[in-house]
N, C-alpha and C. Protein backbone atom coordinates (compact mmCIF):
# COMPACT_ATOMS: atom_id res chain seq x y z
N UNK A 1 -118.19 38.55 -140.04
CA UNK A 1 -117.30 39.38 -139.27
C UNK A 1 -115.90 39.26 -139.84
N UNK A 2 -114.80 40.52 -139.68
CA UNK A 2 -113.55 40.47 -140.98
C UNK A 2 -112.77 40.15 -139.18
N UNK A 3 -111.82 39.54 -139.46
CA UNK A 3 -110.52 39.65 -138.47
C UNK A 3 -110.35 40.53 -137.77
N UNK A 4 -110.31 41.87 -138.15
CA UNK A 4 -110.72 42.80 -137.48
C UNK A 4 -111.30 43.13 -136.70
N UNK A 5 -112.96 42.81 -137.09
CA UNK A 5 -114.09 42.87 -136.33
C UNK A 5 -113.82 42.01 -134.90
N UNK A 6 -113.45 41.51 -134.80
CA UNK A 6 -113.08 40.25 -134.35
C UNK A 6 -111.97 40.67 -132.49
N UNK A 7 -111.36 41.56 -133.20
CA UNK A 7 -110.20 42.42 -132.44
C UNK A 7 -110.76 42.88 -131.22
N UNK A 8 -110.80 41.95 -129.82
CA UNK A 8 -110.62 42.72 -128.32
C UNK A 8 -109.93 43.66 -128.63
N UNK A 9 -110.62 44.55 -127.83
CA UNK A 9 -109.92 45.91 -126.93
C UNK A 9 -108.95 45.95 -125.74
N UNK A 10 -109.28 44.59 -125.24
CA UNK A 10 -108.15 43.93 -123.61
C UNK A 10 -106.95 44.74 -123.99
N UNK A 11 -105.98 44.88 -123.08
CA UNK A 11 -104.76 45.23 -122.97
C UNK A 11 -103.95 43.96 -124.14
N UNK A 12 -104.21 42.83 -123.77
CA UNK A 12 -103.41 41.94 -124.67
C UNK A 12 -104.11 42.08 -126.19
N UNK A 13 -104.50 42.85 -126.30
CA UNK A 13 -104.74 43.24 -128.15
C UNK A 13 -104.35 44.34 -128.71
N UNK A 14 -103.53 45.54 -127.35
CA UNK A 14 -103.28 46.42 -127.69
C UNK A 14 -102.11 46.36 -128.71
N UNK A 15 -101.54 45.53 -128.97
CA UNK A 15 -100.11 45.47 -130.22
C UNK A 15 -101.39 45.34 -131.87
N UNK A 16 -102.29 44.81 -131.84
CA UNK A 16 -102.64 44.79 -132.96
C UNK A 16 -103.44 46.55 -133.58
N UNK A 17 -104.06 47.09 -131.98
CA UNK A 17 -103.81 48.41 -132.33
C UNK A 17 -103.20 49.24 -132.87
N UNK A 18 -101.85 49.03 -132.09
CA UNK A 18 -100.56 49.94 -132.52
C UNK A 18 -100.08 49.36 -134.12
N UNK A 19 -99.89 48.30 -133.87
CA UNK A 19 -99.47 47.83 -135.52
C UNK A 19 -100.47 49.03 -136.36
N UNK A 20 -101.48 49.16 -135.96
CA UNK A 20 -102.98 49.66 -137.49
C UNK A 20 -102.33 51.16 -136.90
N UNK A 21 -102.12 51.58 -136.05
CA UNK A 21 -101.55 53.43 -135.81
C UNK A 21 -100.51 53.65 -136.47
N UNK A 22 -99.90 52.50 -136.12
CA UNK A 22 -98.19 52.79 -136.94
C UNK A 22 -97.93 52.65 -138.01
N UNK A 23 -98.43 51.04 -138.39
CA UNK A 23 -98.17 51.26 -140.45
C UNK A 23 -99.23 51.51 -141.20
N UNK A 24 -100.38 51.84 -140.53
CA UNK A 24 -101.25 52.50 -141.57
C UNK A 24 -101.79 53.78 -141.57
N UNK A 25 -100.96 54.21 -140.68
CA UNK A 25 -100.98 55.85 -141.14
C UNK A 25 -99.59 56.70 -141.31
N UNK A 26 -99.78 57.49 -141.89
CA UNK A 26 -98.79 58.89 -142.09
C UNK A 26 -99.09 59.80 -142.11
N UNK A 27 -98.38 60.31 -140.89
CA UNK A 27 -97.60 59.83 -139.73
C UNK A 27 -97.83 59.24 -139.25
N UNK A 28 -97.63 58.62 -138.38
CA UNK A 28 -97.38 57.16 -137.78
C UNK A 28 -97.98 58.44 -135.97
N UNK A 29 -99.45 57.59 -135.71
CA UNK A 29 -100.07 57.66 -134.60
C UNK A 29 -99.11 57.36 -133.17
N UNK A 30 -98.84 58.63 -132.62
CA UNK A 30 -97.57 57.99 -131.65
C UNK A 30 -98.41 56.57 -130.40
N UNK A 31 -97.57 55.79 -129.83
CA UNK A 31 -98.01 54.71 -129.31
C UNK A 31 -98.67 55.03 -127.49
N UNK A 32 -98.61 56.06 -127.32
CA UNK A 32 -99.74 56.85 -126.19
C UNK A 32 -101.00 56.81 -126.91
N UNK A 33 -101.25 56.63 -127.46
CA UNK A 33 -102.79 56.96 -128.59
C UNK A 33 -103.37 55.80 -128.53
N UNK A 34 -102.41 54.19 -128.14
CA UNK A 34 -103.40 52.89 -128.20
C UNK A 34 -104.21 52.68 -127.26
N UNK A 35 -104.47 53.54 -125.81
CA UNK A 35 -105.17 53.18 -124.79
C UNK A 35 -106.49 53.79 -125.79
N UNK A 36 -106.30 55.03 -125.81
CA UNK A 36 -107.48 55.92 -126.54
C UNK A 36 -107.98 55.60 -127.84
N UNK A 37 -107.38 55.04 -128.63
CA UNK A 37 -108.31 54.09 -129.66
C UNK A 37 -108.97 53.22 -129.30
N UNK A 38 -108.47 52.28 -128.43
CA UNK A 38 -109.07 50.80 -127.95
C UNK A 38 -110.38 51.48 -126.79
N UNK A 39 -110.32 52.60 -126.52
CA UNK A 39 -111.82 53.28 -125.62
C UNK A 39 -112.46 53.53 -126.68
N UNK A 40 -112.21 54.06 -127.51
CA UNK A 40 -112.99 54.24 -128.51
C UNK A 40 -113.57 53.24 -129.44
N UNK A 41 -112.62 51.95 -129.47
CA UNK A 41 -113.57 50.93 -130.70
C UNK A 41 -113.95 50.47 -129.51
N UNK A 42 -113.97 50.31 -128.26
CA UNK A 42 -114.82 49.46 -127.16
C UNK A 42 -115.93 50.50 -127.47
N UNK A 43 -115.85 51.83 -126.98
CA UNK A 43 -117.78 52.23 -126.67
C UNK A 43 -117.87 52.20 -128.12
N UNK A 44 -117.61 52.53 -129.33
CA UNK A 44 -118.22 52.30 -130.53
C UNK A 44 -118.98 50.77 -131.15
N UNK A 45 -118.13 49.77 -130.02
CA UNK A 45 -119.01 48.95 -130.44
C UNK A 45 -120.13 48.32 -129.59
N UNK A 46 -120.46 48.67 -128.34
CA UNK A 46 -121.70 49.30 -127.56
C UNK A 46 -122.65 49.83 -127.81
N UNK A 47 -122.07 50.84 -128.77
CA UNK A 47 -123.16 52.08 -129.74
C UNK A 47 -123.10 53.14 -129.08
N UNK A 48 -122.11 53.56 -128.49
CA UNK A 48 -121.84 54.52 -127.76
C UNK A 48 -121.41 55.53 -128.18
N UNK A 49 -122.23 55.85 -129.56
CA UNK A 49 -121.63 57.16 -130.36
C UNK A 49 -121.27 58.34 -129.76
N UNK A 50 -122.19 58.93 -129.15
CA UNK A 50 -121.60 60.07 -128.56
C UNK A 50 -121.04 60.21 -127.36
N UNK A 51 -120.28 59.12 -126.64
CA UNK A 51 -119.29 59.13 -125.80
C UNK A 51 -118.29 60.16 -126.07
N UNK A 52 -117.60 59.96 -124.91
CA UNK A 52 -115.72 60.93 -125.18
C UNK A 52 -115.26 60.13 -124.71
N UNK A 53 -113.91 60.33 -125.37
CA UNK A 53 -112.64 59.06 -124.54
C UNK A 53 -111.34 60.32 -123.92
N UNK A 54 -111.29 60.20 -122.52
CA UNK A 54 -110.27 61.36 -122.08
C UNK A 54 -108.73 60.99 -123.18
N UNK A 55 -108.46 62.47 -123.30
CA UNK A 55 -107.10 62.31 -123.92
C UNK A 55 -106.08 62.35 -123.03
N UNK A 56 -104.59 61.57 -123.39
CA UNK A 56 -103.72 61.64 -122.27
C UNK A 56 -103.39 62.89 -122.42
N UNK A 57 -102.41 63.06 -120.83
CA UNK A 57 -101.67 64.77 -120.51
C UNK A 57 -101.37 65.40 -121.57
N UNK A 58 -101.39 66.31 -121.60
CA UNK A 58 -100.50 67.45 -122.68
C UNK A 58 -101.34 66.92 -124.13
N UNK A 59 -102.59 66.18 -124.52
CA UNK A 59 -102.42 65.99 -125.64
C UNK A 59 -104.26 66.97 -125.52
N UNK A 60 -104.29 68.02 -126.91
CA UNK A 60 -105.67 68.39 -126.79
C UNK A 60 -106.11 67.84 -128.37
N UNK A 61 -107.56 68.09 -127.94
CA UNK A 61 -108.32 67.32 -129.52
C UNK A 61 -108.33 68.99 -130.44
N UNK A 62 -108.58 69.02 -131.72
CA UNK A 62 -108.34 69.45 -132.88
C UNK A 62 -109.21 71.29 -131.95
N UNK A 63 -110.34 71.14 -130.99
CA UNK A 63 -111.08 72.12 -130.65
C UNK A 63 -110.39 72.58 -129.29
N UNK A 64 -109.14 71.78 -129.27
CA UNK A 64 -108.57 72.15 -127.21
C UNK A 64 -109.14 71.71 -126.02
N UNK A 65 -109.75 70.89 -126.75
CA UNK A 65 -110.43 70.09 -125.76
C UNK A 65 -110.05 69.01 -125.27
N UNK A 66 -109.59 68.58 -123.28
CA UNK A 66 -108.79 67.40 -123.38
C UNK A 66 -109.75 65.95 -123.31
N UNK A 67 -110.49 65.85 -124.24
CA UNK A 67 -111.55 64.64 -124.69
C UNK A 67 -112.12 64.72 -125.60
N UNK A 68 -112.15 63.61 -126.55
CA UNK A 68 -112.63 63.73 -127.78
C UNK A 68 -114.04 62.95 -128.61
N UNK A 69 -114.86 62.98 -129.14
CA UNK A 69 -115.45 62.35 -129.78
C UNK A 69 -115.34 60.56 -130.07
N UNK A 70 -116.63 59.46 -129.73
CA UNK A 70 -116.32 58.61 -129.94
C UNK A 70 -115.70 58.37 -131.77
N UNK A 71 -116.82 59.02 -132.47
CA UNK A 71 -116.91 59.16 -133.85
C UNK A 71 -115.87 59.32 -134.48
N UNK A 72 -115.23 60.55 -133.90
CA UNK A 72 -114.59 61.63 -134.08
C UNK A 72 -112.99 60.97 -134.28
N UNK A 73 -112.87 60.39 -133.20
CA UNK A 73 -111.81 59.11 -132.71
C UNK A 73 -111.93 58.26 -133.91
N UNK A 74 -113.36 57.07 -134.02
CA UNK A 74 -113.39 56.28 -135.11
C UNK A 74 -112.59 56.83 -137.01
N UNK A 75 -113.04 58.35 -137.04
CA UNK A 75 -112.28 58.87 -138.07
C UNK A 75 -111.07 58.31 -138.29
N UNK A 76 -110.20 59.31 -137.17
CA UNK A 76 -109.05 59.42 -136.95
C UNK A 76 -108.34 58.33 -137.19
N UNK A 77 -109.00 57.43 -136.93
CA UNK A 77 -107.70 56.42 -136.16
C UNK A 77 -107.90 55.20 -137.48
N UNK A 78 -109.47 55.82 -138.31
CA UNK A 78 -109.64 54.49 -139.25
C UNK A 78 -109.94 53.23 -138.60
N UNK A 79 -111.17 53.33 -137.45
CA UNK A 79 -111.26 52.58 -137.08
C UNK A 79 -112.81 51.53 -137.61
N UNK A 80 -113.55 52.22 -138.56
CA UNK A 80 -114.60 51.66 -139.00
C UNK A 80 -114.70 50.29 -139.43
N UNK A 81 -113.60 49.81 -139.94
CA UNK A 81 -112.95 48.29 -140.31
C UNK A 81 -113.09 47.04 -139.30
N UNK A 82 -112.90 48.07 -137.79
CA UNK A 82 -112.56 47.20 -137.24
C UNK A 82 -114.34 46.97 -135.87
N UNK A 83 -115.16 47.68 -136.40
CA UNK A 83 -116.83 47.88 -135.98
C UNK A 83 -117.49 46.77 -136.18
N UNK A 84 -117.99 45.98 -136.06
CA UNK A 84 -119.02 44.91 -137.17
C UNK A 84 -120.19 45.80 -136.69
N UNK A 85 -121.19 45.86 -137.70
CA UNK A 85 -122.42 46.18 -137.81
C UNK A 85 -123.35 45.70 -136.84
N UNK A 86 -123.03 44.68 -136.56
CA UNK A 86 -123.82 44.27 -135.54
C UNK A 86 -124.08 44.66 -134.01
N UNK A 87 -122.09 44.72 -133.77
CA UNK A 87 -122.40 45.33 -132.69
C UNK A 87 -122.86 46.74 -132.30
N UNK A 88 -122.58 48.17 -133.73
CA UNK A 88 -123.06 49.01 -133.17
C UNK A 88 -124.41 49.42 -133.56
């Protein structure tokens, strides 16, 4: 398992979220987006592929839809790193 793998979803892990939204992407994932990643690597690592994780107010997914793909999410956010195999 990498450090990563390793990474609760709890509220007290949400800074290691935001750190991976903010400096490893460009643009920089605004910090409303860490509840909705951390739903997403929680049911992804359940195996909860085809879940949705609601999006906050005013924000729609790529189809206008206000909920998005567990997968779909995992893309986005580059969250495959942080999966171990095991759990999904």
């Amino acid at each position: 398992m990498t450090a990563l793998g390793s990474l609760d979803t709890s509220p007290t892990e949400y800074p290691a979220l935001h750190w991976h939204l903010t400096y490893n992407h460009f643009p920089a994932h605004p910090a409303f987006m860490v509840p909705v990643a951390a739903e997403a690597l929680s049911k992804a690592r359940q195996g909860q592929w085809s879940g949705r994780v609601q999006l906050p107010d005013g924000v729609q997914w790529k189809d206008g839809s206000q909920d998005a793909g567990v997968m779909d999410l995992c893309d986005t956010f580059h969250l495959w790193d942080m999966i171990d195999e095991d759990e999904a």
